[in-house]
PDB file of N, CA and C in Angstrom:
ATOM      1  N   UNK A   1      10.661-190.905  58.081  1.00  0.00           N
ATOM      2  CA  UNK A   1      10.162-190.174  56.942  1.00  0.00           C
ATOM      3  C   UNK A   1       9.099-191.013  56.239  1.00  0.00           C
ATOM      4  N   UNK A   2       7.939-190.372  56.030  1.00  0.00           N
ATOM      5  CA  UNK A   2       6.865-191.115  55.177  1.00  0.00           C
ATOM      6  C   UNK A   2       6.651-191.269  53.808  1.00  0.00           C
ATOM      7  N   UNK A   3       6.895-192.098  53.010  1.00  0.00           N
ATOM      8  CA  UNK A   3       6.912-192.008  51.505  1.00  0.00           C
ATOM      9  C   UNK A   3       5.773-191.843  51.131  1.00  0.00           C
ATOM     10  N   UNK A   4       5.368-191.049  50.343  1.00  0.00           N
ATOM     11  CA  UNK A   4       4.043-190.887  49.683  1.00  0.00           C
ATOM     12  C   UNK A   4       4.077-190.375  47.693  1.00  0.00           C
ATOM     13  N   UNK A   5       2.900-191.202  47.479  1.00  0.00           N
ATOM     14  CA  UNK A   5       3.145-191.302  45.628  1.00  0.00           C
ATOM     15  C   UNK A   5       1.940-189.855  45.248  1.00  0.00           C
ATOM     16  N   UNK A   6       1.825-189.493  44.403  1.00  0.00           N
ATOM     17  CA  UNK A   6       1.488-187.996  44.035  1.00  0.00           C
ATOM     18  C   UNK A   6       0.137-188.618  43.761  1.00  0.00           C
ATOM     19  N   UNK A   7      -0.906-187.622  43.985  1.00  0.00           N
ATOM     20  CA  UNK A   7      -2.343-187.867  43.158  1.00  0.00           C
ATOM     21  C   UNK A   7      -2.049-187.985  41.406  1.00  0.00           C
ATOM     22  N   UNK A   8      -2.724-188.436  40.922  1.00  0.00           N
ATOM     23  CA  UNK A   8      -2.815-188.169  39.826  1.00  0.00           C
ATOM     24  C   UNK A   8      -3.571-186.609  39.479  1.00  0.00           C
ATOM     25  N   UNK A   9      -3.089-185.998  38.697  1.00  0.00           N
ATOM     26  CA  UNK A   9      -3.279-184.671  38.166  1.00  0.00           C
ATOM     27  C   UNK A   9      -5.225-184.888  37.814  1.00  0.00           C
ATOM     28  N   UNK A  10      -5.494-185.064  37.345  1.00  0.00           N
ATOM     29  CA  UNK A  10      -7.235-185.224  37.660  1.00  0.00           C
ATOM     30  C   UNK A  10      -8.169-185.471  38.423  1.00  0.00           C
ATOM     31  N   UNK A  11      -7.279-186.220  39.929  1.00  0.00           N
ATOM     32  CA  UNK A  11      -8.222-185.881  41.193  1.00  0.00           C
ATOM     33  C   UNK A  11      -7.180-184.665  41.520  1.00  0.00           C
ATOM     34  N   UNK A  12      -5.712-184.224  41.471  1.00  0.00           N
ATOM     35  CA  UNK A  12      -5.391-183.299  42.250  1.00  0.00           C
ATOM     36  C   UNK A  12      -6.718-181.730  41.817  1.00  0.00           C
ATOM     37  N   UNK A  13      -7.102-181.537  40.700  1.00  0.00           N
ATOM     38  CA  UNK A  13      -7.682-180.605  40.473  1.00  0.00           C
ATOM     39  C   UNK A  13      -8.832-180.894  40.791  1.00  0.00           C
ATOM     40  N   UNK A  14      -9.634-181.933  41.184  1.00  0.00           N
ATOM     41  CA  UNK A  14     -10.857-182.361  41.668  1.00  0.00           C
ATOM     42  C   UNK A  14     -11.231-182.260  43.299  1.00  0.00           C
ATOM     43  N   UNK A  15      -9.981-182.080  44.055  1.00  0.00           N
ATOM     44  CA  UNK A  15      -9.938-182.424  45.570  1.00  0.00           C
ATOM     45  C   UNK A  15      -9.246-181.052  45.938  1.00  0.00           C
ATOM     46  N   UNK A  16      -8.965-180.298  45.277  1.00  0.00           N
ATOM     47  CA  UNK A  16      -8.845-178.936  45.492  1.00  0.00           C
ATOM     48  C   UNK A  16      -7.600-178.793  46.961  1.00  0.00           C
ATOM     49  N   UNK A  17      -6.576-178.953  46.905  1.00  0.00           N
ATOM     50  CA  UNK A  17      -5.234-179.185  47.620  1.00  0.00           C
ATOM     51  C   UNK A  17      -4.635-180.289  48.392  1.00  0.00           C
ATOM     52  N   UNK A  18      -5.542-181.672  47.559  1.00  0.00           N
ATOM     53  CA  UNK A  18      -4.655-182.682  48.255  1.00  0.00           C
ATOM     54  C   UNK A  18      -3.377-182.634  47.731  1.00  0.00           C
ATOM     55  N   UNK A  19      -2.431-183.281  48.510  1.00  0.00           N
ATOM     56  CA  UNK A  19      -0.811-183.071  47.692  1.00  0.00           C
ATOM     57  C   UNK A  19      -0.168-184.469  47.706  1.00  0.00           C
ATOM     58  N   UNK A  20      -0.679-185.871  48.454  1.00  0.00           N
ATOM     59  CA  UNK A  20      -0.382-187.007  47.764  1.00  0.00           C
ATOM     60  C   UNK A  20      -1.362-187.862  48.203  1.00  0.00           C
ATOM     61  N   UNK A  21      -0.555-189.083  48.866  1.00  0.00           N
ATOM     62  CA  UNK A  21      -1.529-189.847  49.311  1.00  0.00           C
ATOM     63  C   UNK A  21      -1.157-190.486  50.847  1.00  0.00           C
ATOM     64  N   UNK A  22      -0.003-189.520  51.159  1.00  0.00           N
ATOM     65  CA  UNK A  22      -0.004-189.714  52.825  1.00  0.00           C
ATOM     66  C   UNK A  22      -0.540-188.519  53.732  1.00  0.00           C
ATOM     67  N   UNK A  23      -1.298-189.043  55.134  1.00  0.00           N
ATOM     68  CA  UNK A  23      -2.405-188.188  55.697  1.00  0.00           C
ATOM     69  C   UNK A  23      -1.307-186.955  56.621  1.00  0.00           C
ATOM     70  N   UNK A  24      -0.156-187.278  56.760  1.00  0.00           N
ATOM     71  CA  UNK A  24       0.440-185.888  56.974  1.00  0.00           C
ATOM     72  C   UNK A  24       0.661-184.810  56.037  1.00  0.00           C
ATOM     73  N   UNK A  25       0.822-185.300  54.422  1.00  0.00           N
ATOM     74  CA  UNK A  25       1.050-184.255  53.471  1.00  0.00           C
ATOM     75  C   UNK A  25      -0.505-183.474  53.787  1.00  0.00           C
ATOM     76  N   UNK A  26      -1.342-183.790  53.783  1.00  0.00           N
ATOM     77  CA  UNK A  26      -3.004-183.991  53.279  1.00  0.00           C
ATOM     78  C   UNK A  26      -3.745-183.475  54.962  1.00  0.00           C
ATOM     79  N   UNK A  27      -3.243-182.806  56.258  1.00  0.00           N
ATOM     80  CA  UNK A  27      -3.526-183.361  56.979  1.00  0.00           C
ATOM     81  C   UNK A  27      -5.119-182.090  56.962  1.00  0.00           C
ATOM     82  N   UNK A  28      -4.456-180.958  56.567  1.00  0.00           N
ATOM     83  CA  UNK A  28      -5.458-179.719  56.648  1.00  0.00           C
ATOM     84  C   UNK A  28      -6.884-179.693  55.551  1.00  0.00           C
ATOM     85  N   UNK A  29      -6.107-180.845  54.784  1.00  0.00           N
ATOM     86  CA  UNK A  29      -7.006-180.883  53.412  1.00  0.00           C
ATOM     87  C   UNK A  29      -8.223-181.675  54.505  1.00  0.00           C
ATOM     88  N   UNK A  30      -7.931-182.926  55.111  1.00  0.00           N
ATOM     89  CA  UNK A  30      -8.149-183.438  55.528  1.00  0.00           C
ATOM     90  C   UNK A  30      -9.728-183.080  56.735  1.00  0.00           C
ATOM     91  N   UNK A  31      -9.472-182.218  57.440  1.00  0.00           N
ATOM     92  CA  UNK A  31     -10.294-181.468  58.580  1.00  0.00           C
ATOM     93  C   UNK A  31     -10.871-180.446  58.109  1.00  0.00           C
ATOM     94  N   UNK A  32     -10.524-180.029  56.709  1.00  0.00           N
ATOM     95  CA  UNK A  32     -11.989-179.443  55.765  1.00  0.00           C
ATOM     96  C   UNK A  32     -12.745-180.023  55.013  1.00  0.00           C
ATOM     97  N   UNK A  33     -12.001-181.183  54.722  1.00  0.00           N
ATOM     98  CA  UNK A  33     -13.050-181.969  54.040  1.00  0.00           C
ATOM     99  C   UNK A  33     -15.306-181.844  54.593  1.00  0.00           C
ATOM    100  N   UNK A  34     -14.916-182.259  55.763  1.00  0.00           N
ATOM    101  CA  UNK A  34     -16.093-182.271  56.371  1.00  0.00           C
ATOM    102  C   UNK A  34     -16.049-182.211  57.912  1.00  0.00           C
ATOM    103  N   UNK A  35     -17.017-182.303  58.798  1.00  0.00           N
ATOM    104  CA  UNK A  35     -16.691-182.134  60.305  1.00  0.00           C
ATOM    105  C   UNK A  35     -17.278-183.569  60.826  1.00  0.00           C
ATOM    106  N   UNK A  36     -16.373-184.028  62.437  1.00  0.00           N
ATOM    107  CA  UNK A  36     -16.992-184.966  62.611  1.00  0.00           C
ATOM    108  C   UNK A  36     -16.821-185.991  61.981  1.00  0.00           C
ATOM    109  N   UNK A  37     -18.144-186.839  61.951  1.00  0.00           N
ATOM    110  CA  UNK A  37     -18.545-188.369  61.655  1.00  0.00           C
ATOM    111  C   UNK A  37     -18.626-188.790  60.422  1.00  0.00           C
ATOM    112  N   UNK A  38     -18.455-187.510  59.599  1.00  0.00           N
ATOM    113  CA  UNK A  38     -18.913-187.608  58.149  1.00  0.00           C
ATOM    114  C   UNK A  38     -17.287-187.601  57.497  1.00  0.00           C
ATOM    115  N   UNK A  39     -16.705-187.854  58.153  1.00  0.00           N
ATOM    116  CA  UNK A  39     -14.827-188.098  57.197  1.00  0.00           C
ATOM    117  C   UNK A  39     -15.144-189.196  56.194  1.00  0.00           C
ATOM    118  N   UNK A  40     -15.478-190.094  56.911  1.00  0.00           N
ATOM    119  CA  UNK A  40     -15.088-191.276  56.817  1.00  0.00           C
ATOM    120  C   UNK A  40     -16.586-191.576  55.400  1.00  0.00           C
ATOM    121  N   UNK A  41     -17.543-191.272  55.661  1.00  0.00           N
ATOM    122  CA  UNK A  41     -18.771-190.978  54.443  1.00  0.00           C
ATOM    123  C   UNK A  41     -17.795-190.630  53.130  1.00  0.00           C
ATOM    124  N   UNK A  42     -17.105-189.431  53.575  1.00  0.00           N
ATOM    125  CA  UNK A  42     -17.057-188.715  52.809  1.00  0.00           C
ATOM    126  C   UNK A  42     -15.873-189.143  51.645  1.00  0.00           C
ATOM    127  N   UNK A  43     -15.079-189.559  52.704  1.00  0.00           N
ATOM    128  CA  UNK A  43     -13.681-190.286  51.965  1.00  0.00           C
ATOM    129  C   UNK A  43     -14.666-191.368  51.609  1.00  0.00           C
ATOM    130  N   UNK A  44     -15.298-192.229  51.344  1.00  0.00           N
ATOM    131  CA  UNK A  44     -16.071-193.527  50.766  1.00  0.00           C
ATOM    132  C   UNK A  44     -16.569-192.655  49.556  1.00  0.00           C
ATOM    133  N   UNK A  45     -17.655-191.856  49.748  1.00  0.00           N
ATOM    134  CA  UNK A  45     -17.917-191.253  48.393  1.00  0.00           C
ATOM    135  C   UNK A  45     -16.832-190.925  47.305  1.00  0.00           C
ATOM    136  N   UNK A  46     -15.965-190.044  48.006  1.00  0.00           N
ATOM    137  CA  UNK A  46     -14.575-189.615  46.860  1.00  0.00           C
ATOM    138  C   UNK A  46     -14.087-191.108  45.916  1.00  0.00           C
ATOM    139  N   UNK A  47     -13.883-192.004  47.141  1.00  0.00           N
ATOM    140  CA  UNK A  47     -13.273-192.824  46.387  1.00  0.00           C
ATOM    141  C   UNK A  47     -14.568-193.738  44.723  1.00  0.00           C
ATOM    142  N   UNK A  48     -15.777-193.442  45.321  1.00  0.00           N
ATOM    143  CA  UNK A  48     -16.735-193.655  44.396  1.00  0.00           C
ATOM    144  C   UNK A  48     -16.622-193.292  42.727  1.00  0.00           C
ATOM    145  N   UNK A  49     -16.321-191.644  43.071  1.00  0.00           N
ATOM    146  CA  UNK A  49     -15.977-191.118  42.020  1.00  0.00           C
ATOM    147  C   UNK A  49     -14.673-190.865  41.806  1.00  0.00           C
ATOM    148  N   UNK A  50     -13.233-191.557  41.997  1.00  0.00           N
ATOM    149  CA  UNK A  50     -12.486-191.386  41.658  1.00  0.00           C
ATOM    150  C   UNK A  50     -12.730-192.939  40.834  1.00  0.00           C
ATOM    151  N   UNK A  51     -13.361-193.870  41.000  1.00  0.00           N
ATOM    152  CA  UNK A  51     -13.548-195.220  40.085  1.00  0.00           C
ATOM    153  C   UNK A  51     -14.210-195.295  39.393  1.00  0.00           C
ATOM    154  N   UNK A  52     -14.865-194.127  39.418  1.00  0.00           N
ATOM    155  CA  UNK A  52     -15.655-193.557  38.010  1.00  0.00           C
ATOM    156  C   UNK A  52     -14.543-193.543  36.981  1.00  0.00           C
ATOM    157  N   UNK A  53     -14.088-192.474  37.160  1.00  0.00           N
ATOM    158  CA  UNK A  53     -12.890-191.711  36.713  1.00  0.00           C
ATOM    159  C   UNK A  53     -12.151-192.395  36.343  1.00  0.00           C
ATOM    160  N   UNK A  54     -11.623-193.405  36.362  1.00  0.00           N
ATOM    161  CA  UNK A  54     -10.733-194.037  36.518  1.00  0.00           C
ATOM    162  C   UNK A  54     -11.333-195.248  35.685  1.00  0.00           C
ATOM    163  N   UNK A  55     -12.398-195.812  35.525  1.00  0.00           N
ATOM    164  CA  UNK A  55     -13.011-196.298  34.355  1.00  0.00           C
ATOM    165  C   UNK A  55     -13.487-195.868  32.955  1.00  0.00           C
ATOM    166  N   UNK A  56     -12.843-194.516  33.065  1.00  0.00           N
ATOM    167  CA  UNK A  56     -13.059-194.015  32.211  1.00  0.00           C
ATOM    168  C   UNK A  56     -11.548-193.869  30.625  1.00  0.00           C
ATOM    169  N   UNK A  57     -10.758-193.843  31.458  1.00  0.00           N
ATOM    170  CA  UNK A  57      -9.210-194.075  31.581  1.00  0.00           C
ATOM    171  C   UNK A  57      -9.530-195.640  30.002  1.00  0.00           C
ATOM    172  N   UNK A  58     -10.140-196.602  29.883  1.00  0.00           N
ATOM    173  CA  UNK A  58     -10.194-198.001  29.374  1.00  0.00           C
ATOM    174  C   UNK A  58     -11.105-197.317  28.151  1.00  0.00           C
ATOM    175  N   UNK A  59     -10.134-197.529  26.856  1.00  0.00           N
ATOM    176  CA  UNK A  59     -10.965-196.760  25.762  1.00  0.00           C
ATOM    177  C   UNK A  59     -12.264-197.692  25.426  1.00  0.00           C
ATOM    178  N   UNK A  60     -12.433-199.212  25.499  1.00  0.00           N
ATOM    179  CA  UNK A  60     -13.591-199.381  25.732  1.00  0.00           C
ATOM    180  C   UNK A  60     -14.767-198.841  26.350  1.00  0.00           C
ATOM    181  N   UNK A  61     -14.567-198.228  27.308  1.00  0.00           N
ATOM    182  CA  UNK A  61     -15.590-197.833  28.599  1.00  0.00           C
ATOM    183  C   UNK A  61     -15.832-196.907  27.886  1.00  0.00           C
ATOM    184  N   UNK A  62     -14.791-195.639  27.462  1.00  0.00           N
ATOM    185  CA  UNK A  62     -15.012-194.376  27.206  1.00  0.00           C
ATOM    186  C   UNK A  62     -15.784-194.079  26.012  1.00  0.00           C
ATOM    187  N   UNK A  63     -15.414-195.197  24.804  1.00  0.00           N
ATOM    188  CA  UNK A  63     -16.177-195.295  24.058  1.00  0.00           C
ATOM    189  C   UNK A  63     -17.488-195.678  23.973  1.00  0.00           C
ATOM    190  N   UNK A  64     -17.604-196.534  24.950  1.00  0.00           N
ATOM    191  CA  UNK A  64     -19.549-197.358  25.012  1.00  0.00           C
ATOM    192  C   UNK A  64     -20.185-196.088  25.730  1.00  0.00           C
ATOM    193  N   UNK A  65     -19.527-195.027  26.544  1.00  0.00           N
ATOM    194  CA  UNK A  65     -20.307-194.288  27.466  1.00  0.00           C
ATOM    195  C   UNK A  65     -20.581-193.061  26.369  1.00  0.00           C
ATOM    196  N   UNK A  66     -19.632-192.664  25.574  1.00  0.00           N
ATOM    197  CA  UNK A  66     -19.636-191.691  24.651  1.00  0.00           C
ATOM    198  C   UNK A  66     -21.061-191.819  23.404  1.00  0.00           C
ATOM    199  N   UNK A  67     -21.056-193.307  22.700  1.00  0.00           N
ATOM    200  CA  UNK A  67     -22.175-193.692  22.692  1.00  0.00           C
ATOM    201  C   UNK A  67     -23.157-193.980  22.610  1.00  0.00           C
ATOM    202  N   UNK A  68     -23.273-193.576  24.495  1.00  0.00           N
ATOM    203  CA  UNK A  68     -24.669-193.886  24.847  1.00  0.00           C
ATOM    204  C   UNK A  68     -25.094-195.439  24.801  1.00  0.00           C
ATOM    205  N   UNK A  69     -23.990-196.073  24.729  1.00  0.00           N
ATOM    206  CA  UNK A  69     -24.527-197.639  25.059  1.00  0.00           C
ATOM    207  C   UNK A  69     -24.201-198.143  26.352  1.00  0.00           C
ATOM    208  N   UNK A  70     -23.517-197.366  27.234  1.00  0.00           N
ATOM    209  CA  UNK A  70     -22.940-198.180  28.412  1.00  0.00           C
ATOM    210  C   UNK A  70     -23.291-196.615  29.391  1.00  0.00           C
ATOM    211  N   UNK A  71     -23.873-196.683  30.477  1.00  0.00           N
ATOM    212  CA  UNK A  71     -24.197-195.507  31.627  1.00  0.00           C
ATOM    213  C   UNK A  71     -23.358-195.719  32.670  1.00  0.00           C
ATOM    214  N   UNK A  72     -22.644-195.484  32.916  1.00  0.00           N
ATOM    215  CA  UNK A  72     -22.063-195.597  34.597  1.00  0.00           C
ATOM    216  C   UNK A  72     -22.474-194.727  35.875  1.00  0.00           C
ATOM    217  N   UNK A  73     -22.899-195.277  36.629  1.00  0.00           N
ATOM    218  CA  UNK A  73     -23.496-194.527  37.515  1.00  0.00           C
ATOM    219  C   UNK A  73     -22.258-194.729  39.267  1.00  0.00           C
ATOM    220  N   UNK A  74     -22.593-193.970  40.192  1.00  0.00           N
ATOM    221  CA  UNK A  74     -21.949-193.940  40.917  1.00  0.00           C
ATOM    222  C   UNK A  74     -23.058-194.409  42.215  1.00  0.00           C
ATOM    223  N   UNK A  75     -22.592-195.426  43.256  1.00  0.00           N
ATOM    224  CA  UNK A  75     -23.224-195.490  44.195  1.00  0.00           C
ATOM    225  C   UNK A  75     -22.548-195.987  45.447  1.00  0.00           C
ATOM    226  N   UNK A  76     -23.205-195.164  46.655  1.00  0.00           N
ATOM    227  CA  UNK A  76     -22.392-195.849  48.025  1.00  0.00           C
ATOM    228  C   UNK A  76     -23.737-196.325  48.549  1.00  0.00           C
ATOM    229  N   UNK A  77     -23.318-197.395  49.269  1.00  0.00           N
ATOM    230  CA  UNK A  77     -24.127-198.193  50.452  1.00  0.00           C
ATOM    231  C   UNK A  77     -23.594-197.953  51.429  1.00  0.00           C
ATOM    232  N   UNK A  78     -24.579-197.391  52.532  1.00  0.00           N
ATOM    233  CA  UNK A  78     -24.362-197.416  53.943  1.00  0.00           C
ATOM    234  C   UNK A  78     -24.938-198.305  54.998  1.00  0.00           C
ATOM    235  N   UNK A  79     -23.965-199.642  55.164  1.00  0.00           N
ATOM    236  CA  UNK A  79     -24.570-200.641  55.446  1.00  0.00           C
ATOM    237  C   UNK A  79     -24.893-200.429  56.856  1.00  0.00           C
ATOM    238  N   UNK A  80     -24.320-199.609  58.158  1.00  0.00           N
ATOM    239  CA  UNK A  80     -25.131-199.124  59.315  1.00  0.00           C
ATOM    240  C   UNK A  80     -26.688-198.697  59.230  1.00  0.00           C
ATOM    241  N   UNK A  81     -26.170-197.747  58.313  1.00  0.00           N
ATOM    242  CA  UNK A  81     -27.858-196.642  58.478  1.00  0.00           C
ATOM    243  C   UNK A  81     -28.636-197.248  57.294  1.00  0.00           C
ATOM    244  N   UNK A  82     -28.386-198.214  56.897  1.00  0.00           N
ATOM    245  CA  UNK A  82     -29.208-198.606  55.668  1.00  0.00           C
ATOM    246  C   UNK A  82     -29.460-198.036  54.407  1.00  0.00           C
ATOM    247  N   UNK A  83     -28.668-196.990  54.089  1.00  0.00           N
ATOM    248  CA  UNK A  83     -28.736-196.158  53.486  1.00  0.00           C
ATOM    249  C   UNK A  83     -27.909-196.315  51.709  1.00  0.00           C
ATOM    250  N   UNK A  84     -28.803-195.949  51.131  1.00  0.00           N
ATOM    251  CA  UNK A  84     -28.302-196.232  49.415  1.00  0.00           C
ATOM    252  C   UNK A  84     -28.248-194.834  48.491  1.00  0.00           C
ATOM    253  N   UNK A  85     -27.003-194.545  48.321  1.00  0.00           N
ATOM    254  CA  UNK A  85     -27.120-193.269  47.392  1.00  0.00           C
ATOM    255  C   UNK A  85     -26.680-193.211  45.972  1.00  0.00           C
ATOM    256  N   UNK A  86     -27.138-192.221  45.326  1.00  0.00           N
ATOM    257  CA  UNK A  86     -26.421-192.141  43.873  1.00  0.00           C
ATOM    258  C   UNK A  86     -26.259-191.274  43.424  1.00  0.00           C
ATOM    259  N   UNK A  87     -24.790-190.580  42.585  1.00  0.00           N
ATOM    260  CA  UNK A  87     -24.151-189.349  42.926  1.00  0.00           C
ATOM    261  C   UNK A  87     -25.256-189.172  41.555  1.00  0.00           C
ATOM    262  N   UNK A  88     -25.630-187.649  41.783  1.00  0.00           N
ATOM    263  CA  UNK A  88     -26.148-187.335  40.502  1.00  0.00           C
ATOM    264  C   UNK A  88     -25.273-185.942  40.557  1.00  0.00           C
ATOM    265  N   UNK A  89     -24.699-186.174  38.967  1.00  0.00           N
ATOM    266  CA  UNK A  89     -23.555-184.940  38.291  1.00  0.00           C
ATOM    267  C   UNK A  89     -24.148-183.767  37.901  1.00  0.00           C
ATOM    268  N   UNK A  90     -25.429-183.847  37.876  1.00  0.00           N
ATOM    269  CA  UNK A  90     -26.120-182.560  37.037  1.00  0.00           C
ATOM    270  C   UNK A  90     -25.682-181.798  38.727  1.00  0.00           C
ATOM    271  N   UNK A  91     -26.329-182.133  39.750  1.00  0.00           N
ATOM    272  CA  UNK A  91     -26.084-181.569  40.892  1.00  0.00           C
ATOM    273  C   UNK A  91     -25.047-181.363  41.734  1.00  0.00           C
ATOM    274  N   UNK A  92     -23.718-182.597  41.419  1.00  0.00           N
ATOM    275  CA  UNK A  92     -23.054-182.567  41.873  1.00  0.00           C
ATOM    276  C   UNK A  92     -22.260-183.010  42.999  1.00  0.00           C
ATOM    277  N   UNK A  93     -23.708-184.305  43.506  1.00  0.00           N
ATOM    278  CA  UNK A  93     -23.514-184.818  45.392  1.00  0.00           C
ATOM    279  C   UNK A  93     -24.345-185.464  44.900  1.00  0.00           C
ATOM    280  N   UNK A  94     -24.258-186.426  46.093  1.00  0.00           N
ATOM    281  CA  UNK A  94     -25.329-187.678  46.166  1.00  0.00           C
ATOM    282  C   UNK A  94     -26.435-187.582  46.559  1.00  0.00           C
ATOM    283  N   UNK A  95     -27.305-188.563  46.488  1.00  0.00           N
ATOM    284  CA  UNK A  95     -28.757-188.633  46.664  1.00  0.00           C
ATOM    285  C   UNK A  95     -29.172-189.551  47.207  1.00  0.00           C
ATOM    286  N   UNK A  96     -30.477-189.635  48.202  1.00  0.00           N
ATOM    287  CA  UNK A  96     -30.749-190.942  48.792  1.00  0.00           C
ATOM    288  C   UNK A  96     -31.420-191.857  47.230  1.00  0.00           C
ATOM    289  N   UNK A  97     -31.831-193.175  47.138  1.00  0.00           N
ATOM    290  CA  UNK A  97     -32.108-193.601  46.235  1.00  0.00           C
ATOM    291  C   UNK A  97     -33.606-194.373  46.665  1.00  0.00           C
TER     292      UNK A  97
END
């Protein structure tokens, strides 16, 4: 039997039917995520913005960002393809940079 601990209630409504954090609960969530080669992108990005999120959580942070003295931005490096992105929220997905 596999033990698995619950999302927290603010990615569960963000990830739209994950149900914890083991890949059998998760397995269908999993193979819609994306097709192919891009899982593994894709799970790197999520986790991007779940440490957003999650810095946000530290009433310092929340307060300097509220503000307007502190910006947090989100970014993955793709150290194969050379590749540098940055999630922009107005849109919703990342961007090359």
């Amino acid at each position: 039997m596999e033990l698995a601990k619950p999302l927290p209630v603010s990615l569960q409504k963000r990830c739209h039917g994950w149900k914890s954090t083991s890949y059998t609960d998760n397995e269908a969530w999993y193979r819609r995520l994306v097709t192919g080669g891009q899982r593994p992108r894709a799970l790197e990005k999520q986790a991007v913005l779940a440490s957003l999120e999650n810095l946000m959580i530290f009433p310092f942070v929340k307060s300097a960002v509220c503000e307007g003295v502190l910006s947090l931005n989100g970014l993955w490096t793709g150290i194969g393809e050379e590749g540098l992105e940055c999630f922009d929220p107005t849109m919703g997905r990342f961007l090359p940079v």
